[in-house]
C-alpha atoms as a PDB file:
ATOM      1  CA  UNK A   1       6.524   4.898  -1.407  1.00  0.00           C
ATOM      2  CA  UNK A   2       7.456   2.904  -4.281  1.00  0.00           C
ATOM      3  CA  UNK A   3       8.233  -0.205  -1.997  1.00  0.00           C
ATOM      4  CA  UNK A   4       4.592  -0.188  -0.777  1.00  0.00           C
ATOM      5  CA  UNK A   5       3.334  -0.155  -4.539  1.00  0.00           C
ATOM      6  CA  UNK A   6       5.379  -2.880  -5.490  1.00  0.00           C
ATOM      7  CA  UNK A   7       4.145  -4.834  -2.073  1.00  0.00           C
ATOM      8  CA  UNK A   8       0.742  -4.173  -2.995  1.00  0.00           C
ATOM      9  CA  UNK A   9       0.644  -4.671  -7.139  1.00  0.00           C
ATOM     10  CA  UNK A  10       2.366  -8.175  -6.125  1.00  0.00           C
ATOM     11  CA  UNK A  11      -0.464  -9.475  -3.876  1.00  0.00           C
ATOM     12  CA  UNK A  12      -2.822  -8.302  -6.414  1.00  0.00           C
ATOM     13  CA  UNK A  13      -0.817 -10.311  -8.524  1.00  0.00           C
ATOM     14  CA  UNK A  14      -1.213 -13.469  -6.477  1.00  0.00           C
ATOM     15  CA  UNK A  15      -5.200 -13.097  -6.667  1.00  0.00           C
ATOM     16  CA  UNK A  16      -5.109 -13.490  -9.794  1.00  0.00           C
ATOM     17  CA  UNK A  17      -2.330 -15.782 -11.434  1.00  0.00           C
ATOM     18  CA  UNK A  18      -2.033 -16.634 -15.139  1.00  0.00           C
ATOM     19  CA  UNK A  19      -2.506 -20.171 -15.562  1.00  0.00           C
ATOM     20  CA  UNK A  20       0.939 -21.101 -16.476  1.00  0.00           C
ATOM     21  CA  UNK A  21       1.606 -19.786 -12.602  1.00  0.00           C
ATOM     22  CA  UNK A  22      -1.515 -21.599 -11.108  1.00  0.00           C
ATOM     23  CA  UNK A  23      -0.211 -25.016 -12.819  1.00  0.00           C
ATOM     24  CA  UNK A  24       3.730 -24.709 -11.409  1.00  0.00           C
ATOM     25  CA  UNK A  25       2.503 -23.141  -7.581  1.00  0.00           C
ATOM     26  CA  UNK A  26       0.608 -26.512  -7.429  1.00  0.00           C
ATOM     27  CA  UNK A  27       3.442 -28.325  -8.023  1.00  0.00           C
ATOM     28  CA  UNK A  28       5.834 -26.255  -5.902  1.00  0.00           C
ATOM     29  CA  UNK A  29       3.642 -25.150  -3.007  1.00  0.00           C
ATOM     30  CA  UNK A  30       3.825 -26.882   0.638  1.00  0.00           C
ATOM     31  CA  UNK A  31       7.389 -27.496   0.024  1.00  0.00           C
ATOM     32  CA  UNK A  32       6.233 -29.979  -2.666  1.00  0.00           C
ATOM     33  CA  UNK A  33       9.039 -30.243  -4.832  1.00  0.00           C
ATOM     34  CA  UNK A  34      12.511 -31.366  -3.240  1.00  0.00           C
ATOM     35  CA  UNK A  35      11.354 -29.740   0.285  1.00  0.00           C
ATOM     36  CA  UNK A  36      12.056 -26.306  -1.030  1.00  0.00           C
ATOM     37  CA  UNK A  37       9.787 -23.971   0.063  1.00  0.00           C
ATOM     38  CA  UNK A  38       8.974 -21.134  -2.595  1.00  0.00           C
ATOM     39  CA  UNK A  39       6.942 -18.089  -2.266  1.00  0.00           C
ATOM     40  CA  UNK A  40       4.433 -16.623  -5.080  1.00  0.00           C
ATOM     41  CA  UNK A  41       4.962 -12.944  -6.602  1.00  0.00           C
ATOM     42  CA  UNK A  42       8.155 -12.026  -4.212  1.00  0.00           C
ATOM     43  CA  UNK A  43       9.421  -8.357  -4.238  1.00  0.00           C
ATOM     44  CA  UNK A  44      12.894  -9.128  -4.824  1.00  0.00           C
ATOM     45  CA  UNK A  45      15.605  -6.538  -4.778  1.00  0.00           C
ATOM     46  CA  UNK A  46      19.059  -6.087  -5.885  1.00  0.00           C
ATOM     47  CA  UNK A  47      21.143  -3.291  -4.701  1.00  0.00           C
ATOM     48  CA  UNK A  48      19.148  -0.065  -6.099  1.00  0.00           C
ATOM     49  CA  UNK A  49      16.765  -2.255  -8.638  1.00  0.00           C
ATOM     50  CA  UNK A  50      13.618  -3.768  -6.974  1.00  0.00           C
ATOM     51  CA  UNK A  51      11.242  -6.138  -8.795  1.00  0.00           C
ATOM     52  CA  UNK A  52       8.441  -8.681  -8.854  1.00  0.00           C
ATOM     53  CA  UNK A  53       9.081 -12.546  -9.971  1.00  0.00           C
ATOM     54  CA  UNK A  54       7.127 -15.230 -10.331  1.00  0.00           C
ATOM     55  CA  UNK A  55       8.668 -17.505  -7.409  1.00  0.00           C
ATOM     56  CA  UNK A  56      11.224 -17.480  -5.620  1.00  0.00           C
ATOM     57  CA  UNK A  57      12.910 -19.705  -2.696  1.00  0.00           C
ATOM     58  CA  UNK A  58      15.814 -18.487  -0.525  1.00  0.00           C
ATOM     59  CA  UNK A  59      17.337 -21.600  -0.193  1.00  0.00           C
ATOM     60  CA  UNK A  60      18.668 -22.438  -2.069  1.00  0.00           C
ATOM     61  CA  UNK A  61      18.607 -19.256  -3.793  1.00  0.00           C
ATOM     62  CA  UNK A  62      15.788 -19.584  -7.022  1.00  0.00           C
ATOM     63  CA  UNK A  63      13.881 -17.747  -8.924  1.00  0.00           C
ATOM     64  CA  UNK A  64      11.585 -18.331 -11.794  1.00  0.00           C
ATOM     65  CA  UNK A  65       9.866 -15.971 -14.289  1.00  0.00           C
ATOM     66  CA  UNK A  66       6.914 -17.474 -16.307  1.00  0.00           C
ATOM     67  CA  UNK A  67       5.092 -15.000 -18.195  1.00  0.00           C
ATOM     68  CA  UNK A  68       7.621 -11.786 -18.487  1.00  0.00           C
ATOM     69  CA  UNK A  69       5.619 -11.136 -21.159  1.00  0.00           C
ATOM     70  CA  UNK A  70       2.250  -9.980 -18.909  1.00  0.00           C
ATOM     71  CA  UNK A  71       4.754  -7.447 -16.805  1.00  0.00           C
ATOM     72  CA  UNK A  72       6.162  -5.952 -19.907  1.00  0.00           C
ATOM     73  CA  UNK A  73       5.497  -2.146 -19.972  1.00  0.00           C
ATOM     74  CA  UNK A  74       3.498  -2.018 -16.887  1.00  0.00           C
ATOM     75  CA  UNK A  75       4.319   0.913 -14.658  1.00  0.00           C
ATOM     76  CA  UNK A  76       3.736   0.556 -10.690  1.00  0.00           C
END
């Protein structure tokens, strides 16, 4: 159940970016920068520990947090 939470907080999430994430998705989107394809507000997990960055690419393996600030202390 916790999964689906997670799934749907992070597409609210992508509705409604900070601007910091609306200035570096233009610049990374539609494989823009070095032909690396990124996705916006991935669920990532790792082993038992699931979470929500900013982007992420799978190859090669990235990921970027803006703002950890605005997820602080917010409970999904």
């Amino acid at each position: 159940m916790r999964e689906a939470r997670l799934t749907a907080y992070a597409k609210a999430m992508r509705k409604e970016p900070s601007e910091p994430e609306q200035r570096l998705w233009l610049a990374l989107r539609a494989k823009r920068f070095e032909n690396v394809k990124f996705r916006r507000q991935k669920v990532i997990q790792d082993h038992a520990y699931k979470t929500i960055v900013d982007f992420a690419a799978n190859d090669p393996k990235l990921v970027i947090e803006l703002d950890v600030d605005t997820h602080a202390g917010r409970e999904v």
